[in-house]
Protein backbone atom coordinates (compact mmCIF):
# COMPACT_ATOMS: atom_id res chain seq x y z
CA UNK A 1 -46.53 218.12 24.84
CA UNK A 2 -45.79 220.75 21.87
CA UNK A 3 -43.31 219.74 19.34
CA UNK A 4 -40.62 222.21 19.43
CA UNK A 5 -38.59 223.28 16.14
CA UNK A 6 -35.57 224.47 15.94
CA UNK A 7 -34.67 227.34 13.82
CA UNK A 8 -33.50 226.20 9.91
CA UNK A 9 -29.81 226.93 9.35
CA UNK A 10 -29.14 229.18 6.24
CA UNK A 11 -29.60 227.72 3.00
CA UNK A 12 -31.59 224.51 4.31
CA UNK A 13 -35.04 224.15 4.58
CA UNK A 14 -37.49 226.71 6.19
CA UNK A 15 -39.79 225.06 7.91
CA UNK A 16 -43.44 226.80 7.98
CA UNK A 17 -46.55 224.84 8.26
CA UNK A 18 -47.12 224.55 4.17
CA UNK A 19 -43.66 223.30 3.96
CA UNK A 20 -44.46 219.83 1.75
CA UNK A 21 -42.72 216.81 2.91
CA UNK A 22 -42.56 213.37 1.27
CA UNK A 23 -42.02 210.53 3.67
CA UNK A 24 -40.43 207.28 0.47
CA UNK A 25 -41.30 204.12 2.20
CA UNK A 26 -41.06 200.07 1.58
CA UNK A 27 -44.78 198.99 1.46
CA UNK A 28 -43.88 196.72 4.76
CA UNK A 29 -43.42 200.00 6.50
CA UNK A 30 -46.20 202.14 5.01
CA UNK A 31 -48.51 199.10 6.62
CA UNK A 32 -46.64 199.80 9.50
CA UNK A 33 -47.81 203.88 9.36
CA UNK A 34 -51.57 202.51 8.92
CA UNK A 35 -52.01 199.93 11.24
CA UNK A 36 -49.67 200.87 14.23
CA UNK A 37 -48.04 204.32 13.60
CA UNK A 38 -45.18 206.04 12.64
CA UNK A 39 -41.77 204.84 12.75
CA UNK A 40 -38.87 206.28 14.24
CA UNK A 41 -35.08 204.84 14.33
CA UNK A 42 -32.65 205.14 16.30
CA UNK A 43 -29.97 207.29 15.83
CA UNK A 44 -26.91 204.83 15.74
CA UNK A 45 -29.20 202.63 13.57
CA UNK A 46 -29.47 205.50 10.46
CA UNK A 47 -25.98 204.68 10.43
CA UNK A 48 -26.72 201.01 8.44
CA UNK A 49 -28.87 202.81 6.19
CA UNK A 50 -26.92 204.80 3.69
CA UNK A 51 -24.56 207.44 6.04
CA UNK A 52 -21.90 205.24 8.03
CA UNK A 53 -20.50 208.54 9.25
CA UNK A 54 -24.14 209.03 10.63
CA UNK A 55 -24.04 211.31 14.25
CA UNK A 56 -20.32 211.31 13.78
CA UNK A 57 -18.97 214.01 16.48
CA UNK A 58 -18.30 217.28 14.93
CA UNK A 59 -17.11 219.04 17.99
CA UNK A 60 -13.80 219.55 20.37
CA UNK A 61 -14.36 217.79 23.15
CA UNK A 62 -13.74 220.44 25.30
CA UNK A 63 -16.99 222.40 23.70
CA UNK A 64 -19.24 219.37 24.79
CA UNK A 65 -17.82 219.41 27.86
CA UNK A 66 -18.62 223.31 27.91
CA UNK A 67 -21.72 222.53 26.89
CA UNK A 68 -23.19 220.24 29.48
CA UNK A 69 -21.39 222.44 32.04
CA UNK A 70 -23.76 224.84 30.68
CA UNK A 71 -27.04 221.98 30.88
CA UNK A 72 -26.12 221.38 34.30
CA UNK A 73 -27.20 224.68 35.63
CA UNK A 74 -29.79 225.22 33.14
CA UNK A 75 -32.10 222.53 32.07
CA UNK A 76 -32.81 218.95 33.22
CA UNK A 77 -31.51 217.52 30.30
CA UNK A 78 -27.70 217.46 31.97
CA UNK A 79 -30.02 215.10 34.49
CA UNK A 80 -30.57 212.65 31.94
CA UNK A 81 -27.54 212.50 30.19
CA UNK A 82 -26.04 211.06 34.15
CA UNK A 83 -28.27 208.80 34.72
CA UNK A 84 -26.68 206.88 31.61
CA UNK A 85 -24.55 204.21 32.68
CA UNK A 86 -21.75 205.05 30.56
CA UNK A 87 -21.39 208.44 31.53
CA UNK A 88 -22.81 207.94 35.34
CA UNK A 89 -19.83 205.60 35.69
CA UNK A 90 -17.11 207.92 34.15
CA UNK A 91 -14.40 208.74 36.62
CA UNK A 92 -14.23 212.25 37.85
CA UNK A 93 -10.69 213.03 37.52
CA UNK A 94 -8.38 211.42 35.04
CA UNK A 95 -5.10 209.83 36.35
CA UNK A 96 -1.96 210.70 34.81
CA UNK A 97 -1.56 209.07 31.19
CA UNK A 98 -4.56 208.57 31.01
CA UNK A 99 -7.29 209.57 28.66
CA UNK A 100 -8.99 213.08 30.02
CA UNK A 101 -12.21 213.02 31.45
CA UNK A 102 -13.30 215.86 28.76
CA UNK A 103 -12.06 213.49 25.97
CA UNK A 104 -14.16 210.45 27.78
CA UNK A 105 -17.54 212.42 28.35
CA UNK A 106 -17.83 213.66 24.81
CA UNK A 107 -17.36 210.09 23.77
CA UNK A 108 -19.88 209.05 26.03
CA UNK A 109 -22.31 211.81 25.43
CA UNK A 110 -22.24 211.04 21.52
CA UNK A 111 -23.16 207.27 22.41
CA UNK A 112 -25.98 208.42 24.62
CA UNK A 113 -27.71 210.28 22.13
CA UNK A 114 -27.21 207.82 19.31
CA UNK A 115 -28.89 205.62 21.26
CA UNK A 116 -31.67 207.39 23.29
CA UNK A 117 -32.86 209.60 20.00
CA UNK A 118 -34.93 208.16 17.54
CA UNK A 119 -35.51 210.47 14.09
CA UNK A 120 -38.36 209.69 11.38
CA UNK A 121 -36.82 211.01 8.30
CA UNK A 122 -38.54 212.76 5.24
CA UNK A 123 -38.32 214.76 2.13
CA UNK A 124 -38.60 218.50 1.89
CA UNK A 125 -39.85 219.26 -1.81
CA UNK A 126 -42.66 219.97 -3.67
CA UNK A 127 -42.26 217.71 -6.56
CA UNK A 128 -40.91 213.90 -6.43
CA UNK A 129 -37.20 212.71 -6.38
CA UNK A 130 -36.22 209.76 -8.75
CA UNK A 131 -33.24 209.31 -6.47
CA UNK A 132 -35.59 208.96 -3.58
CA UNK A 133 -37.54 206.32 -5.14
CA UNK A 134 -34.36 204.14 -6.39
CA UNK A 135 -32.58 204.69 -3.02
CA UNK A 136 -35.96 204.31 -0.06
CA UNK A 137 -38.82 203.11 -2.10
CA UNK A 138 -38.14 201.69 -5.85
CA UNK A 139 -40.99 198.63 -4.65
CA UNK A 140 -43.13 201.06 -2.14
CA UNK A 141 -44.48 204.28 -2.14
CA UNK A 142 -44.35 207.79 -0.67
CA UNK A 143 -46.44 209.65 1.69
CA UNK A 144 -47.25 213.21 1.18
CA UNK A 145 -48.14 215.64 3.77
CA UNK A 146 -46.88 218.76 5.05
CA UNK A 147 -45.10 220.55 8.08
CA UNK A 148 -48.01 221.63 9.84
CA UNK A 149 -50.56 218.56 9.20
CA UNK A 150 -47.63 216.47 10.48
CA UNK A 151 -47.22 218.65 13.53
CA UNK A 152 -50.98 218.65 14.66
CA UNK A 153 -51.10 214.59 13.97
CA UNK A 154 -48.40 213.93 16.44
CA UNK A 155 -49.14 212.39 19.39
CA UNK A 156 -49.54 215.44 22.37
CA UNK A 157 -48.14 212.35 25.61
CA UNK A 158 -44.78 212.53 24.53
CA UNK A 159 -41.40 215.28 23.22
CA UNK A 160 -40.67 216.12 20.05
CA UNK A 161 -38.49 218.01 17.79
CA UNK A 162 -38.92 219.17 13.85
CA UNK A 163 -35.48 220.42 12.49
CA UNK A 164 -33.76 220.60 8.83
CA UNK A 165 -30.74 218.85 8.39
CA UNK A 166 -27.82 220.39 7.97
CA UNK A 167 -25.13 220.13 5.16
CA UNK A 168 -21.91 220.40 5.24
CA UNK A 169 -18.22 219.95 4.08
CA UNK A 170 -17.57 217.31 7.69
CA UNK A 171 -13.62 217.97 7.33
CA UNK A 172 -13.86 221.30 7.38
CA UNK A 173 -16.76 222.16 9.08
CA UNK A 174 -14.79 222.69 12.93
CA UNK A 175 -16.85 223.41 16.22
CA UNK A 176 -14.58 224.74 18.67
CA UNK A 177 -14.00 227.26 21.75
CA UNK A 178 -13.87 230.10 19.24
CA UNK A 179 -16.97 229.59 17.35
CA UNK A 180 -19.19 226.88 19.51
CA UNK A 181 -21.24 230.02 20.35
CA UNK A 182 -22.70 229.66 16.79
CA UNK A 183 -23.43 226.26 16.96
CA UNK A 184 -24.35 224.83 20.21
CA UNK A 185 -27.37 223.30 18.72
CA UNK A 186 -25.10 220.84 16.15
CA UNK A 187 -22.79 220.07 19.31
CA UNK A 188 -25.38 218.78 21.25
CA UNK A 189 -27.48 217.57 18.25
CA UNK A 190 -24.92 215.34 15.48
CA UNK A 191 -27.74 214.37 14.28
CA UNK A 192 -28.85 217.20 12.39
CA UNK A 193 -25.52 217.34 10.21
CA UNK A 194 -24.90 215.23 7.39
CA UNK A 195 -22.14 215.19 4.56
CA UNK A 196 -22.71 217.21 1.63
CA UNK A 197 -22.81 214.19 -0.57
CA UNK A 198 -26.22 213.67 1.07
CA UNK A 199 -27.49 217.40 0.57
CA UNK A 200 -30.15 215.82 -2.46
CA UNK A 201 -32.02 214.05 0.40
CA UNK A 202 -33.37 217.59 1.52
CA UNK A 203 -34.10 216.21 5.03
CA UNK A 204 -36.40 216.88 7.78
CA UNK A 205 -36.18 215.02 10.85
CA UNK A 206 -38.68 214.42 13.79
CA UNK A 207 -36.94 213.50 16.65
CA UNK A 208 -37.91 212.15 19.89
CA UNK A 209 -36.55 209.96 23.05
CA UNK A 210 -36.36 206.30 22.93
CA UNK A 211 -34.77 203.81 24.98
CA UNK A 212 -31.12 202.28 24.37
CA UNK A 213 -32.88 199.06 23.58
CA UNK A 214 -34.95 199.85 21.16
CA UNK A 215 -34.65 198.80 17.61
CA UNK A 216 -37.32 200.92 16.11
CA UNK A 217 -40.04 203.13 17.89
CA UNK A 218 -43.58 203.29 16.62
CA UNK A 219 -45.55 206.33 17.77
CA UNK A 220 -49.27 206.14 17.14
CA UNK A 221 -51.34 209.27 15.06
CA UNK A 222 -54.22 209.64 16.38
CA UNK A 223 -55.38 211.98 13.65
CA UNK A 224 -53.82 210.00 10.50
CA UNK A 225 -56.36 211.25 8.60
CA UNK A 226 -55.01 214.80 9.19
CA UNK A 227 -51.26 213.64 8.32
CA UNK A 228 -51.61 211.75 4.75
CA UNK A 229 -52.46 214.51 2.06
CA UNK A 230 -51.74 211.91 -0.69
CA UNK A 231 -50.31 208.65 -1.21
CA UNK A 232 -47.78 207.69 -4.34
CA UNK A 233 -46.79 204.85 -5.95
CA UNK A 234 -43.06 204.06 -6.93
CA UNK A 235 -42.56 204.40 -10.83
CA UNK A 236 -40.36 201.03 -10.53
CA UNK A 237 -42.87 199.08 -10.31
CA UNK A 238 -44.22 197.55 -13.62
CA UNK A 239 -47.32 198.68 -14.91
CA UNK A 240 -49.91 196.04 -13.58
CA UNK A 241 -47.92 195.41 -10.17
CA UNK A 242 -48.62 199.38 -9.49
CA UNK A 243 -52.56 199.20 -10.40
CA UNK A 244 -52.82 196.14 -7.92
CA UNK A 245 -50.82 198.10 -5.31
CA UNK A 246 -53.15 201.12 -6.05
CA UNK A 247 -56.67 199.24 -5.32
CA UNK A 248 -54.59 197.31 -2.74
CA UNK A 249 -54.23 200.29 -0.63
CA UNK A 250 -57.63 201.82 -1.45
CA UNK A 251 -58.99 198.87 0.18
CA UNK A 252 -56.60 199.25 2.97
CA UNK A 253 -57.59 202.90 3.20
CA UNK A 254 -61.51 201.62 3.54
CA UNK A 255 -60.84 200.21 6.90
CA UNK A 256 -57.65 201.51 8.30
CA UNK A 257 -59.86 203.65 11.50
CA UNK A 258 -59.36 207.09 11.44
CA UNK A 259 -58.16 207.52 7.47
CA UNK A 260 -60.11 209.65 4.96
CA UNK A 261 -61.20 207.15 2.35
CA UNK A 262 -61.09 210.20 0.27
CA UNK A 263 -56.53 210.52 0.43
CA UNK A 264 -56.01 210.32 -2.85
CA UNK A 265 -53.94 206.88 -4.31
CA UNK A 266 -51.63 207.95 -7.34
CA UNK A 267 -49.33 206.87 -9.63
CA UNK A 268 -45.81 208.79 -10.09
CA UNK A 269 -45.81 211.85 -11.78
CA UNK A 270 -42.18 210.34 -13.00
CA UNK A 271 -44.09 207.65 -14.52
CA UNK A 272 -46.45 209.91 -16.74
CA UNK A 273 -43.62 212.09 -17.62
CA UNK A 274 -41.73 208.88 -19.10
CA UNK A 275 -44.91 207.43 -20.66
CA UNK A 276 -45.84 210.55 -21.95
CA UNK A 277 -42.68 211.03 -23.48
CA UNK A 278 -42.98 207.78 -24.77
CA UNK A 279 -45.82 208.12 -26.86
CA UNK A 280 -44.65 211.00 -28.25
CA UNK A 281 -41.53 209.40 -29.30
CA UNK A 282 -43.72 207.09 -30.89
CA UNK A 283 -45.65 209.13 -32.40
CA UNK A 284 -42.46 210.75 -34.50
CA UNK A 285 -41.53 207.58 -35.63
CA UNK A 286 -44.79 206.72 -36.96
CA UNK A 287 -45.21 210.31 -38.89
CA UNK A 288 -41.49 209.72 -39.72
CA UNK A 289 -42.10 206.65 -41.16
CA UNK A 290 -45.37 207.87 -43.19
CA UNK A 291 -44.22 211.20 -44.73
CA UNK A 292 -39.96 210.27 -44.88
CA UNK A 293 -39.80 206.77 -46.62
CA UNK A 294 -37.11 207.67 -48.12
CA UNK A 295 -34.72 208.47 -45.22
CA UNK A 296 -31.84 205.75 -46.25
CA UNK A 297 -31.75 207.22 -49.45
CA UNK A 298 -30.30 210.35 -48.01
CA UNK A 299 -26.77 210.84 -48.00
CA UNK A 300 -24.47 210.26 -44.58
């Protein structure tokens, strides 16, 4: 099947096939990518991870319930979303006092896609993020690849879809009758929005189905090789735990089956910045201390 992407929202990422993403990774996890596949979590999951507000519904009810009124005649998704027990077993008319059956179904919808979505998450940027490494991977490493090589190294037996997330202002971002026509794909997708607090993260998200039992998802890449451009090392680790990581994972590389032995292993560009900044601090002090011996002689 052909991953599908859906359209970037102004100002977020564009997503073309030389798009560069970064996946930051704990090293369990990146032996995880090598050895079995890639992971995907659940939606409801992300929520544990730094966003409690994660999926949180940004829509009337009534526009959900427009919505799937809309999926019903048009797609088999509407299908799906029935067969969940939740909503399968909602009542079709409320009774008096109690809650509506709009209100119920866009309660229930937002708990069947939190929990039959799965989303591996990564970094849209050309250049590394020192928040990314304190907040994913200060002990791991990050994966670098791009849009396209990522598409073509997805597995073709099952859905996905590539989108940018979204940013916004949550309490005053509002989705209803009068402007759902601009946003249909956030109603049915809280996934793709996140607070602006988060807006550093410059996320992409692959997305695919999973079941409501699932507490991860591991897809298999048939063409790794294709998918891992380069592979970087956190600069938190010290010095001589990062060189042992390094010819750790060239080894790994060696006989992982279908990697290029050739991906290159480096160290942070963060790191060599710092170090290089470093020795030139050094450097002052010693030329300082050669040509200025005098400097406490000089009045405050």
């Amino acid at each position: 099947m052909a991953i599908s992407r859906i359209p970037s929202p102004k100002g977020s990422v564009v997503l073309n096939d030389d798009t560069q993403l970064m996946r930051y990774m704990k090293f369990p996890r990146f032996l995880t990518l090598l050895h079995n596949g890639l992971s995907f979590t659940p939606m409801h999951r992300l929520r544990s991870i730094n966003d409690p507000l994660e999926g949180r519904e940004i829509a009337d009810p009534i526009v959900i319930d427009t919505l799937l009124e809309e999926l019903e005649h048009s797609t088999a998704a509407y299908t799906e979303l029935m067969s969940y027990p939740v909503v399968r077993d909602l009542p079709r008319k409320a009774q008096p006092g109690e809650v509506s059956e709009t209100r119920t179904l866009a309660a229930a919808f937002h708990s069947f896609v939190s929990r039959r979505r799965a989303a591996s998450c990564w970094y849209a940027n050309n250049f590394e993020s020192s928040a990314m490494w304190a907040t994913f991977a200060a002990e791991g490493v990050a994966v670098r690849t791009t849009v396209g090589s990522l598409c073509k190294a997805l597995s073709n037996d099952r859905e996905f879809s590539i989108a940018a997330v979204r940013y916004r202002h949550r309490e005053k971002l509002t989705i209803g009758i009068g402007n759902y026509e601009k946003f249909p794909h956030l109603a049915l997708r809280p996934y793709l929005l996140k607070g602006r607090e988060f807006e550093h993260e410059r996320e992409v998200r692959i997305v695919t189905r999973c079941h409501e039992t699932d507490r991860s998802l591991i897809v298999k890449i048939p063409r790794l090789s294709e998918c891992i451009h380069e592979i970087i090392i956190s600069p938190y680790l010290q010095e001589s735990d990062a060189v042992a990581i390094k010819a750790l994972i060239e080894q790994l590389l060696a006989k992982a089956h279908g990697v290029n032995t050739s991906v290159p292993v480096s160290f942070s560009t963060i790191n060599k910045t710092m170090i290089a900044a470093y020795i030139a601090e050094a450097a002052a002090d010693d030329l300082a201390a050669e040509y200025l011996s005098n400097l406490d002689e000089i009045p405050l």
